[in-house]
C-alpha atoms as a PDB file:
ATOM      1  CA  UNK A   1     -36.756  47.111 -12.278  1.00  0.00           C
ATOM      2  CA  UNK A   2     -34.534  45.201 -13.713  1.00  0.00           C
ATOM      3  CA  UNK A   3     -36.585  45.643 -17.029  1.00  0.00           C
ATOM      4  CA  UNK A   4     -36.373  48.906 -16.893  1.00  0.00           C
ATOM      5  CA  UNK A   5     -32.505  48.912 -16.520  1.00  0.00           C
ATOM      6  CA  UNK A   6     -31.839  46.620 -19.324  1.00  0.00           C
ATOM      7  CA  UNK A   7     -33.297  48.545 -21.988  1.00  0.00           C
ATOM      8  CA  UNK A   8     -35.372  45.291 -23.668  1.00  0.00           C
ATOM      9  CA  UNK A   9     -31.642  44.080 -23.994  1.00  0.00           C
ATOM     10  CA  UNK A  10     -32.029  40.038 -23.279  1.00  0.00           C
ATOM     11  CA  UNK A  11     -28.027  39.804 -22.389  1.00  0.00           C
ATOM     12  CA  UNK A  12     -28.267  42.739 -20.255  1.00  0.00           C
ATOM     13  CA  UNK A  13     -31.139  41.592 -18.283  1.00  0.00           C
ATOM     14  CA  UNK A  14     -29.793  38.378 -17.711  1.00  0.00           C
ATOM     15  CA  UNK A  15     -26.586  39.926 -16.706  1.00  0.00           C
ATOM     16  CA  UNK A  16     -28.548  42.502 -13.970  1.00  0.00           C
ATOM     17  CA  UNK A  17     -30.042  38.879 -12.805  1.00  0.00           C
ATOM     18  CA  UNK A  18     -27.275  37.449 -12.097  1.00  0.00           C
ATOM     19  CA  UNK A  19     -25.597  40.432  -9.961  1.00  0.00           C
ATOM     20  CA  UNK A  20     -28.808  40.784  -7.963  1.00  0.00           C
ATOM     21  CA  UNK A  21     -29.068  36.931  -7.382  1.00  0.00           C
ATOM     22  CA  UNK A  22     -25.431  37.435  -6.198  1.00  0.00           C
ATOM     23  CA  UNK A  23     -26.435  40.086  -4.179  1.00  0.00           C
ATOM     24  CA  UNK A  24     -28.499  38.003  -2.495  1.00  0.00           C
ATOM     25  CA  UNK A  25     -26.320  34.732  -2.293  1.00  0.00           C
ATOM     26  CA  UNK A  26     -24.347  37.476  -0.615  1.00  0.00           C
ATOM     27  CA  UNK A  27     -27.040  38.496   2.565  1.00  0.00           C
ATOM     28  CA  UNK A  28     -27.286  34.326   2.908  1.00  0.00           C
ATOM     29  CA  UNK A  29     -23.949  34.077   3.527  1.00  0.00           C
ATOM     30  CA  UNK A  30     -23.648  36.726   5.845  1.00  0.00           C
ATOM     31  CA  UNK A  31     -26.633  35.866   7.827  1.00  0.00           C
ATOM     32  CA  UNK A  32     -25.205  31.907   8.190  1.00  0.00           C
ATOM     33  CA  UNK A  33     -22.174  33.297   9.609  1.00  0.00           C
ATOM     34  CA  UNK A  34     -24.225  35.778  12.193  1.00  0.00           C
ATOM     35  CA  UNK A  35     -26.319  32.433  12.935  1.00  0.00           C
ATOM     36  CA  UNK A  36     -23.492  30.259  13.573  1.00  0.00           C
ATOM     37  CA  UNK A  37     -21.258  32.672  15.677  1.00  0.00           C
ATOM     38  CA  UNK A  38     -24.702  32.657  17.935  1.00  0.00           C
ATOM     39  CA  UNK A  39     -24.850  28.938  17.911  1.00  0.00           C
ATOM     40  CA  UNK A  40     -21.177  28.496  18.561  1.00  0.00           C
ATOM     41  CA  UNK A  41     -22.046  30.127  22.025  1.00  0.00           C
ATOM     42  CA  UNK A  42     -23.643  26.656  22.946  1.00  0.00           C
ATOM     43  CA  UNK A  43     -26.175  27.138  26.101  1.00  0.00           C
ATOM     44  CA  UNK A  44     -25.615  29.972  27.506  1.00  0.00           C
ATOM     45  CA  UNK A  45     -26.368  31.833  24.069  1.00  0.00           C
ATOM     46  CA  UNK A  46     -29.416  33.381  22.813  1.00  0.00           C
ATOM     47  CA  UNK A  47     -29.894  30.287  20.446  1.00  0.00           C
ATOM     48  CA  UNK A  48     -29.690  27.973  23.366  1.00  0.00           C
ATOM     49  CA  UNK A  49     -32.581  25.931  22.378  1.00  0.00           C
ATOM     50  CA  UNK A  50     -31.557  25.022  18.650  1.00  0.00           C
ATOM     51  CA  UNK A  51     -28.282  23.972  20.165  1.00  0.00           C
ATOM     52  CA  UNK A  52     -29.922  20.642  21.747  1.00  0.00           C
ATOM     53  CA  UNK A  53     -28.404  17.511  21.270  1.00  0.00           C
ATOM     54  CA  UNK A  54     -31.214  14.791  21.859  1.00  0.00           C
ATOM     55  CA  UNK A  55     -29.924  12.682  19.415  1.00  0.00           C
ATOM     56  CA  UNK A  56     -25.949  13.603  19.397  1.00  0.00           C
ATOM     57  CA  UNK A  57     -26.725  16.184  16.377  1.00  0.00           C
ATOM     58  CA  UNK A  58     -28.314  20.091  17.553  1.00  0.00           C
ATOM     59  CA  UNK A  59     -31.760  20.300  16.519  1.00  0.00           C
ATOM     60  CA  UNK A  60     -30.587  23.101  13.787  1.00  0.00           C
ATOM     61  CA  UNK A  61     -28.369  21.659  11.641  1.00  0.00           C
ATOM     62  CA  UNK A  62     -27.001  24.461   9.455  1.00  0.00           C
ATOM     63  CA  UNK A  63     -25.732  21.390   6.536  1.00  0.00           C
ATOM     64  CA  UNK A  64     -29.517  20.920   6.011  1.00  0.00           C
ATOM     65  CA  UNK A  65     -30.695  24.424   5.674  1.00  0.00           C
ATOM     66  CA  UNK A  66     -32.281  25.673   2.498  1.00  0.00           C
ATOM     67  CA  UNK A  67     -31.691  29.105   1.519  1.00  0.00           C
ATOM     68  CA  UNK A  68     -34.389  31.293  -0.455  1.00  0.00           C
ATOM     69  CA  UNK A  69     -34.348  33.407  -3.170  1.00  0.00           C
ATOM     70  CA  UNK A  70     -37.517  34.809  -4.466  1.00  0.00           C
ATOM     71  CA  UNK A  71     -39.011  37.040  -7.658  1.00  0.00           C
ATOM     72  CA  UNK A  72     -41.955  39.802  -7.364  1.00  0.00           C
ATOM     73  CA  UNK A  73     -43.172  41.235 -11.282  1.00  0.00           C
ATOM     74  CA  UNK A  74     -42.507  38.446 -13.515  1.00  0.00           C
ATOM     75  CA  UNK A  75     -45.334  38.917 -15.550  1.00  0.00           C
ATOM     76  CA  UNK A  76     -44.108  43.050 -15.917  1.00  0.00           C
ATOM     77  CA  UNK A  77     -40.682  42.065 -16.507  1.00  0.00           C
ATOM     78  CA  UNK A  78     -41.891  40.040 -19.544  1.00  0.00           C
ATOM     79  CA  UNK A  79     -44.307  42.544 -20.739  1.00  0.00           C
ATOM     80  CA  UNK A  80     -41.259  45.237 -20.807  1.00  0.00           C
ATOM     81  CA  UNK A  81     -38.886  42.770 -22.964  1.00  0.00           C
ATOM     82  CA  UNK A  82     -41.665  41.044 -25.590  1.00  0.00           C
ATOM     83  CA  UNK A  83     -45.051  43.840 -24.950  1.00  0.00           C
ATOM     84  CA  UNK A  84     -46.736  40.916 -23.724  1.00  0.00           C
ATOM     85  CA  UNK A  85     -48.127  39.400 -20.167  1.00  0.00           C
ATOM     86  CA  UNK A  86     -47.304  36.222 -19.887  1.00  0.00           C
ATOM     87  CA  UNK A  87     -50.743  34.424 -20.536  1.00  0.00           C
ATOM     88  CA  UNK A  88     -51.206  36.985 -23.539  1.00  0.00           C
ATOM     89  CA  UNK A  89     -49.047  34.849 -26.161  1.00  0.00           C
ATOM     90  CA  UNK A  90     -46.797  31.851 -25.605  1.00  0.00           C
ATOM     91  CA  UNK A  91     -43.746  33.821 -26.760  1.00  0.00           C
ATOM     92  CA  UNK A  92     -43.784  35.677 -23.887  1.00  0.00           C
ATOM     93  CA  UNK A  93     -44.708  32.658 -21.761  1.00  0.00           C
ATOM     94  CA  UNK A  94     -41.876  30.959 -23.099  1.00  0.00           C
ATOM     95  CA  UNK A  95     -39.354  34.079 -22.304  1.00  0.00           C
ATOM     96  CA  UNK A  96     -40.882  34.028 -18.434  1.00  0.00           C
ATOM     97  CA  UNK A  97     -39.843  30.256 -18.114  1.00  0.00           C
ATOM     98  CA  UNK A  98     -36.449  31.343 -19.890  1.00  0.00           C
ATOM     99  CA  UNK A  99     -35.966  33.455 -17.113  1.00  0.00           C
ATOM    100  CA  UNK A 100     -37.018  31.789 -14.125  1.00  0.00           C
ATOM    101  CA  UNK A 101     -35.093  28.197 -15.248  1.00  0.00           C
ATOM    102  CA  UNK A 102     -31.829  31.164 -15.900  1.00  0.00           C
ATOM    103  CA  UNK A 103     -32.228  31.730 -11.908  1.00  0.00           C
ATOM    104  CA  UNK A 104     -32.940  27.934 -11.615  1.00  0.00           C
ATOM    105  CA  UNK A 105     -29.403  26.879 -13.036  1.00  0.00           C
ATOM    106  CA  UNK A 106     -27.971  30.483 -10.936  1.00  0.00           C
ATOM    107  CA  UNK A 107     -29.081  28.698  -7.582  1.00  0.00           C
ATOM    108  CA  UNK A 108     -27.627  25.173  -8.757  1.00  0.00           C
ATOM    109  CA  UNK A 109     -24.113  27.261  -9.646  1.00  0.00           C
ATOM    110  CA  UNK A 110     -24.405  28.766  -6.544  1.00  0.00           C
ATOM    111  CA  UNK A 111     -24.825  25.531  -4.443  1.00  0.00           C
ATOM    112  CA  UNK A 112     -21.402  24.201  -6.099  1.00  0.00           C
ATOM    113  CA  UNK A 113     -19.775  27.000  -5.413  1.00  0.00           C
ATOM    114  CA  UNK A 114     -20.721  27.744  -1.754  1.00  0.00           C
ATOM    115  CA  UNK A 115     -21.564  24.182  -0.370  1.00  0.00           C
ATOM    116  CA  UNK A 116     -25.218  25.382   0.447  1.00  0.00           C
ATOM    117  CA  UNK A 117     -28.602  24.783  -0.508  1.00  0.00           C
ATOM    118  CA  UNK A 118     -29.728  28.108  -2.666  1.00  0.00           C
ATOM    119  CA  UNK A 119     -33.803  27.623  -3.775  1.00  0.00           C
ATOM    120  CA  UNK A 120     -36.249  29.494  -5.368  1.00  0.00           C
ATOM    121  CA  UNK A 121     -39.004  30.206  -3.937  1.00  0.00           C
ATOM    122  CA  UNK A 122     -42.585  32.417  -4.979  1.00  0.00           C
ATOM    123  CA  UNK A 123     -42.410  34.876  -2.361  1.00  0.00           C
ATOM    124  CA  UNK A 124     -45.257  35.656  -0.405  1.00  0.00           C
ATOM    125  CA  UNK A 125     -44.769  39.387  -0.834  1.00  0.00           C
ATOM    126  CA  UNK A 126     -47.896  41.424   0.082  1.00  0.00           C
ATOM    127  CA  UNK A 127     -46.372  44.061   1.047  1.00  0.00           C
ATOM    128  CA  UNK A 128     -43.271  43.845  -1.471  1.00  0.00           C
ATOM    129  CA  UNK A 129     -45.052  43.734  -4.449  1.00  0.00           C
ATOM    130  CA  UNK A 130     -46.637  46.916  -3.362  1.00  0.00           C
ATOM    131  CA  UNK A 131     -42.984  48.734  -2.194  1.00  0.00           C
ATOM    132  CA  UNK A 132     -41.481  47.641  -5.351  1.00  0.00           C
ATOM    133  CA  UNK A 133     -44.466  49.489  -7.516  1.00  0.00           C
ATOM    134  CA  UNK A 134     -44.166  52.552  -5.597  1.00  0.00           C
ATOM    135  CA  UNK A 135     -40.028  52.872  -5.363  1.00  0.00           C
ATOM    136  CA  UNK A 136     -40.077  52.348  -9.523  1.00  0.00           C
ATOM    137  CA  UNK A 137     -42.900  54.902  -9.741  1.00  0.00           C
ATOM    138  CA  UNK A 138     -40.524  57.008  -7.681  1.00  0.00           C
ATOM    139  CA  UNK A 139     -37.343  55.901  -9.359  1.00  0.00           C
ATOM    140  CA  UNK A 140     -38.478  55.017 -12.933  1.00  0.00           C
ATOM    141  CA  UNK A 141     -41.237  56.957 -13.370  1.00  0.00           C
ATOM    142  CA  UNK A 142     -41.484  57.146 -16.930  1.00  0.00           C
ATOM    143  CA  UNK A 143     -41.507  53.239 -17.464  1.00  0.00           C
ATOM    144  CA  UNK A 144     -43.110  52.350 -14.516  1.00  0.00           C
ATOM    145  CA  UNK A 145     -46.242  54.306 -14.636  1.00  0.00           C
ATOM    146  CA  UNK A 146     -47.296  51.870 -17.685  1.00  0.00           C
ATOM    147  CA  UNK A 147     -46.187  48.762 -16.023  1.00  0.00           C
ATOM    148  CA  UNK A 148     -47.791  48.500 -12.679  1.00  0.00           C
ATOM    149  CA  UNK A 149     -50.884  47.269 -11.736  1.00  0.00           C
ATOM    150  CA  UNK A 150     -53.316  48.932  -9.904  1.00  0.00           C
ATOM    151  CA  UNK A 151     -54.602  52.814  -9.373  1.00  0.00           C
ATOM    152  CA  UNK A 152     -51.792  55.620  -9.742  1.00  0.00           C
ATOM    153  CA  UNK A 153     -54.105  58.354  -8.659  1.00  0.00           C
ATOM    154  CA  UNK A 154     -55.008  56.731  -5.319  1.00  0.00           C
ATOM    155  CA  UNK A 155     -51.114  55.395  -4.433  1.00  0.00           C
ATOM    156  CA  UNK A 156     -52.805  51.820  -4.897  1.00  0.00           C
ATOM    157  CA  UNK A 157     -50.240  50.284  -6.509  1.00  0.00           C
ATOM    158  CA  UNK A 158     -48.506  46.756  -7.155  1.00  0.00           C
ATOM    159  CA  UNK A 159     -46.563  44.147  -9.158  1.00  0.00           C
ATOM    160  CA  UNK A 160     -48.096  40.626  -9.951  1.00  0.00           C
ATOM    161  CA  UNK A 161     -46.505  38.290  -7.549  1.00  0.00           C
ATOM    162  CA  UNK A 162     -44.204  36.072  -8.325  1.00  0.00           C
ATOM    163  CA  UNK A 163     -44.686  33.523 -11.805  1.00  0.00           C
ATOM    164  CA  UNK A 164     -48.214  34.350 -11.177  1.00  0.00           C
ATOM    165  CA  UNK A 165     -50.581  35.040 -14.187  1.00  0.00           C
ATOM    166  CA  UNK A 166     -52.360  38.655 -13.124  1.00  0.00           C
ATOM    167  CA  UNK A 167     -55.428  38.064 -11.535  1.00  0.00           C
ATOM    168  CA  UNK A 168     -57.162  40.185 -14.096  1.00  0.00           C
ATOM    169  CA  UNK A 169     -56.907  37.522 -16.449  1.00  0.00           C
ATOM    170  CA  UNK A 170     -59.671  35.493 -17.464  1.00  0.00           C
ATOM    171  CA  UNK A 171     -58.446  32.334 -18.189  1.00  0.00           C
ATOM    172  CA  UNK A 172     -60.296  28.615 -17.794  1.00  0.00           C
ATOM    173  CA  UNK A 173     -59.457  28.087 -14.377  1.00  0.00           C
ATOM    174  CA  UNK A 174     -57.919  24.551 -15.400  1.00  0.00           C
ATOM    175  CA  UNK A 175     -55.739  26.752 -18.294  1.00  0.00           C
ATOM    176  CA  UNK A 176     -54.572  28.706 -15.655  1.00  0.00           C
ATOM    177  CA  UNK A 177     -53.267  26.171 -12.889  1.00  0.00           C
ATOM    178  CA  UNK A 178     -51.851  24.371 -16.212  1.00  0.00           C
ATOM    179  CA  UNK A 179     -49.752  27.502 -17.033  1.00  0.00           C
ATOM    180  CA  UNK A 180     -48.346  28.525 -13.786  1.00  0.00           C
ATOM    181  CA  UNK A 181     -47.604  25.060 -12.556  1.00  0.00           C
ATOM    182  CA  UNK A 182     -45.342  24.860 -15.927  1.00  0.00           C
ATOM    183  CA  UNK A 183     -42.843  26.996 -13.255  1.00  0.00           C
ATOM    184  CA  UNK A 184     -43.375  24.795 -10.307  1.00  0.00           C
ATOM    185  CA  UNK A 185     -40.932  22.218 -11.133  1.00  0.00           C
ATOM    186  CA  UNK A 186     -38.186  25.383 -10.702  1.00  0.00           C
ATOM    187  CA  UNK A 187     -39.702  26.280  -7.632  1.00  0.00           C
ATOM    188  CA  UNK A 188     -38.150  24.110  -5.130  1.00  0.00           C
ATOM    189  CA  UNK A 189     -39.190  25.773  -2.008  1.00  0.00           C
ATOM    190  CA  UNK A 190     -43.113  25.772  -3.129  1.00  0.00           C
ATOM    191  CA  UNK A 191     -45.401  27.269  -5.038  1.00  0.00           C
ATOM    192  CA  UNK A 192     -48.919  27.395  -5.223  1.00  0.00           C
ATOM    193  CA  UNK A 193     -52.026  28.786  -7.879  1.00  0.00           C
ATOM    194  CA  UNK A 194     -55.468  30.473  -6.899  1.00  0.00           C
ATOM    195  CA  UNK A 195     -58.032  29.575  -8.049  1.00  0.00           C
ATOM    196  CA  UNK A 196     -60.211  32.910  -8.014  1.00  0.00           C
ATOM    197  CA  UNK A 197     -64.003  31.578  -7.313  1.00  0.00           C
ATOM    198  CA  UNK A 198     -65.607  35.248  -6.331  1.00  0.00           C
ATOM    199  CA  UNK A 199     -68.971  34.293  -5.193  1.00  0.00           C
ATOM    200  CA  UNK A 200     -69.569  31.291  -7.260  1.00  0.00           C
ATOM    201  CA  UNK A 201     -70.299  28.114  -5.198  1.00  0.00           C
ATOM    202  CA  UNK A 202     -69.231  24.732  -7.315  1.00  0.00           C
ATOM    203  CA  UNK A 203     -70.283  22.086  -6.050  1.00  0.00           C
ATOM    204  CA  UNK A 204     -67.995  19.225  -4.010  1.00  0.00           C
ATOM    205  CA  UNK A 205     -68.172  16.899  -6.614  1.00  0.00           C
ATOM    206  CA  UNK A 206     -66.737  19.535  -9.312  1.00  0.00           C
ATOM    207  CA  UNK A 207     -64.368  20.450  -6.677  1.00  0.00           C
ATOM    208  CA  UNK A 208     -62.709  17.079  -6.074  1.00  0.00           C
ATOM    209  CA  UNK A 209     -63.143  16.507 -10.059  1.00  0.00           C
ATOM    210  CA  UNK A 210     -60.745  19.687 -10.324  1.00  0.00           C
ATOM    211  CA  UNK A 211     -58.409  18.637  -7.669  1.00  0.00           C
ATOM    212  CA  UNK A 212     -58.242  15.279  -9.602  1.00  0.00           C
ATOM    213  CA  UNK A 213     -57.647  16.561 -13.174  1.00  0.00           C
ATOM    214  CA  UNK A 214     -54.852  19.137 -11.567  1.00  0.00           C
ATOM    215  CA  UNK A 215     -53.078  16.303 -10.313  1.00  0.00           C
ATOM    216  CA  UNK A 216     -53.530  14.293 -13.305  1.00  0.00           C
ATOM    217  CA  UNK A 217     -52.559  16.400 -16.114  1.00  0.00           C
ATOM    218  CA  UNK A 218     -50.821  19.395 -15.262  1.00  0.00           C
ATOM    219  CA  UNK A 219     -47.379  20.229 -13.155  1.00  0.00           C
ATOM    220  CA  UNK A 220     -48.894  22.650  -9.885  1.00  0.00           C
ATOM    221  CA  UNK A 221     -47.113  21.958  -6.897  1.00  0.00           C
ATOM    222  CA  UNK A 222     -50.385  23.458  -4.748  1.00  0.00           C
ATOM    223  CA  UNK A 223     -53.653  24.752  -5.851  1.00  0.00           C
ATOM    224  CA  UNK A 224     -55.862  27.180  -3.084  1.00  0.00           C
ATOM    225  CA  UNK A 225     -59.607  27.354  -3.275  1.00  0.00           C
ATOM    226  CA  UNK A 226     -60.080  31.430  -3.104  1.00  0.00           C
ATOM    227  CA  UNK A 227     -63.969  32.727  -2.921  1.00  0.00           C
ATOM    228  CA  UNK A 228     -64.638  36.502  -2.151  1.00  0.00           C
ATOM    229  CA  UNK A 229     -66.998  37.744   0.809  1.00  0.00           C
ATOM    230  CA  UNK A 230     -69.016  40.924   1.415  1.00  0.00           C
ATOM    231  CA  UNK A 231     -69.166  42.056   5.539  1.00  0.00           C
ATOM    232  CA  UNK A 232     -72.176  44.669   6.116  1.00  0.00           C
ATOM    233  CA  UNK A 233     -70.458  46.726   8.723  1.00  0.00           C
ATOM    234  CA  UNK A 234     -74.171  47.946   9.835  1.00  0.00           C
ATOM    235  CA  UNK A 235     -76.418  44.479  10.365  1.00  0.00           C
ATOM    236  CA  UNK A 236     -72.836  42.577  10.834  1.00  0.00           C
ATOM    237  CA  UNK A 237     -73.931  39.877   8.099  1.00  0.00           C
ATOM    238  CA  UNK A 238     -71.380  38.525   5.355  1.00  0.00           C
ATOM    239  CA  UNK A 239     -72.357  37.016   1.998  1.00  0.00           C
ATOM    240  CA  UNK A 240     -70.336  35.730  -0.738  1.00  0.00           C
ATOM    241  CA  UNK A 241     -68.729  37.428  -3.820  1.00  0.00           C
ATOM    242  CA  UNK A 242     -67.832  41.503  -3.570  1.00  0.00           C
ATOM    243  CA  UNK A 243     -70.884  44.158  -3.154  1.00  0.00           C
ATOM    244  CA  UNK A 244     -71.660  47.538  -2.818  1.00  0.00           C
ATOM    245  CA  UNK A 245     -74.120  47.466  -0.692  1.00  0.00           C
ATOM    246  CA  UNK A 246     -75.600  44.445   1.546  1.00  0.00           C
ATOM    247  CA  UNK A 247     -78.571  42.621   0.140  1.00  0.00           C
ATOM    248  CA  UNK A 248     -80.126  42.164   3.689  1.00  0.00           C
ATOM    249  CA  UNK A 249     -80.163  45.708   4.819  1.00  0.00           C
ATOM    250  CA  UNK A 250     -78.896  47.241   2.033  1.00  0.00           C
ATOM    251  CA  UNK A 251     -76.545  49.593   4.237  1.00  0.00           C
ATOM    252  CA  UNK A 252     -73.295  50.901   1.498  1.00  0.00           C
ATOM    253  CA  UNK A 253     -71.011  50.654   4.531  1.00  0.00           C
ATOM    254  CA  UNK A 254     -69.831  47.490   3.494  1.00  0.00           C
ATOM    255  CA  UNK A 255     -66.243  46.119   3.378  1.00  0.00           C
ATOM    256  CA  UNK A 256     -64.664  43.490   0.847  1.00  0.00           C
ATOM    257  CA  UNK A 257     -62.771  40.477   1.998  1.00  0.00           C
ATOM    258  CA  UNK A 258     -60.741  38.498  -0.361  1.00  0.00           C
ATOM    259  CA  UNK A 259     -57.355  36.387  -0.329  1.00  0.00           C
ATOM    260  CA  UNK A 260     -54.401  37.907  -0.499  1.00  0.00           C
ATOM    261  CA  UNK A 261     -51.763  35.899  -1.331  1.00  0.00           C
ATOM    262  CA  UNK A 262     -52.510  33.141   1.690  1.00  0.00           C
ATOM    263  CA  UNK A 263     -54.574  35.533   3.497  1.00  0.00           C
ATOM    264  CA  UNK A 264     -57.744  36.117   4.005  1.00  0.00           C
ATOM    265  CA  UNK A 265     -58.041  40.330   4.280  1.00  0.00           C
ATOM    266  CA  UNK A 266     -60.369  43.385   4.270  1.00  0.00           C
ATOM    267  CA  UNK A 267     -59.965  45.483   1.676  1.00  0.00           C
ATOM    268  CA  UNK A 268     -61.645  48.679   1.958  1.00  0.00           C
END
């Protein structure tokens, strides 16, 4: 959205960033100061339990809390300002790790200003990156109806999640958990790449080979394992990778299970 308000205009768009990073530097504060009039109730409150003192400090110590900000549509927002994804050229790359270092140095102003911890974080937003798509299809419909991801016609909609790459694209795996780990190091509060196996089983020694090189040569914070499964709904069996029809019985009431995010969901 905030592509779509700034017109492909670079100091507008990092201008709309900043007020909605404010805005949300703004719900943090407010919820501290709801959590600490609760704790300030001591015992007898409803946060009785963080209020412990086993070792003369409570057990929620409100100097050590972190306090999140996330991103949903990256990738669109970069496609609006250079008509590129980011793993389509590495000028657009480079203007997605402008953006997300931008909110990077936001959050460290932030921390100066307010005495608090303010991260980043890739927000696991299932069901944000789908409310997003549909309020800018609602709001913004002329823009958004090129931008999202997904099927118009049957309401399935969706942005790709935070600094992900979309999952349509086909890079080398390894090229892949390069590229997104080049955010991770802005990403204090974690971050994490899929790697999208479908029904291809690699063996353990490739496996801990890739876990190796990952660690080795690139800058991901996490990397997830993701296959895809096939549940016949009729002779109850499941088999790997995403089918039409079951190859035992070959009922068509079948349903797909894949990983959203960090979970493992049907997806008929």
């Amino acid at each position: 959205r905030l592509g779509y308000k700034s017109g492909k205009d670079e100091l507008s768009l990092f201008k709309n960033l900043r007020s909605m990073m404010e805005l949300a530097v703004k719900a943090h504060l407010e919820k501290k100061a709801f959590i600490e009039s609760l704790l300030a109730i001591g015992e007898t409150g409803p946060l009785a339990l963080l209020t412990m003192k086993k070792d003369e400090n409570p057990y929620l110590r409100m100097f050590r809390a972190s306090y999140l900000i996330g991103m949903v549509g990256l990738n669109e927002l970069v496609k609006i300002h250079t008509g590129e994804e980011l793993h389509q050229s590495k000028k657009a790359l480079k203007f997605g790790l402008k953006v997300i270092s931008h909110m990077n140095l936001l959050c460290k102003e932030f921390n100066d200003k307010y005495d608090m911890h303010f991260v980043l974080e890739q927000t696991p937003a299932e069901s944000t990156a789908y409310r997003f798509a549909k309020l800018d299809l609602r709001d913004y419909p002329e823009q958004a109806t090129g931008t999202v991801k997904g099927s118009i016609p049957f309401g399935q909609v969706y942005y790709t999640n935070s600094t992900c790459l979309p999952v349509s694209s086909r890079e080398n795996p390894i090229e892949r958990v390069k590229t997104e780990g080049l955010f991770h190091p802005l990403i204090e509060a974690g971050s994490i790449t899929h790697v999208w196996l479908g029904e291809s089983r690699p063996g353990k020694e490739s496996l801990a080979n890739f876990v190796i090189k990952v660690f080795r040569e690139t800058q991901n914070d996490q990397i997830a394992f993701s296959p895809e499964f096939t549940n016949c709904l009729k002779c109850g069996r499941t088999v790997r990778g995403l089918r039409n029809s079951c190859p035992h019985c070959g009922s068509e009431e079948v349903d797909g299970i894949t990983r959203i995010t960090g979970y493992f969901t049907k997806i008929s």
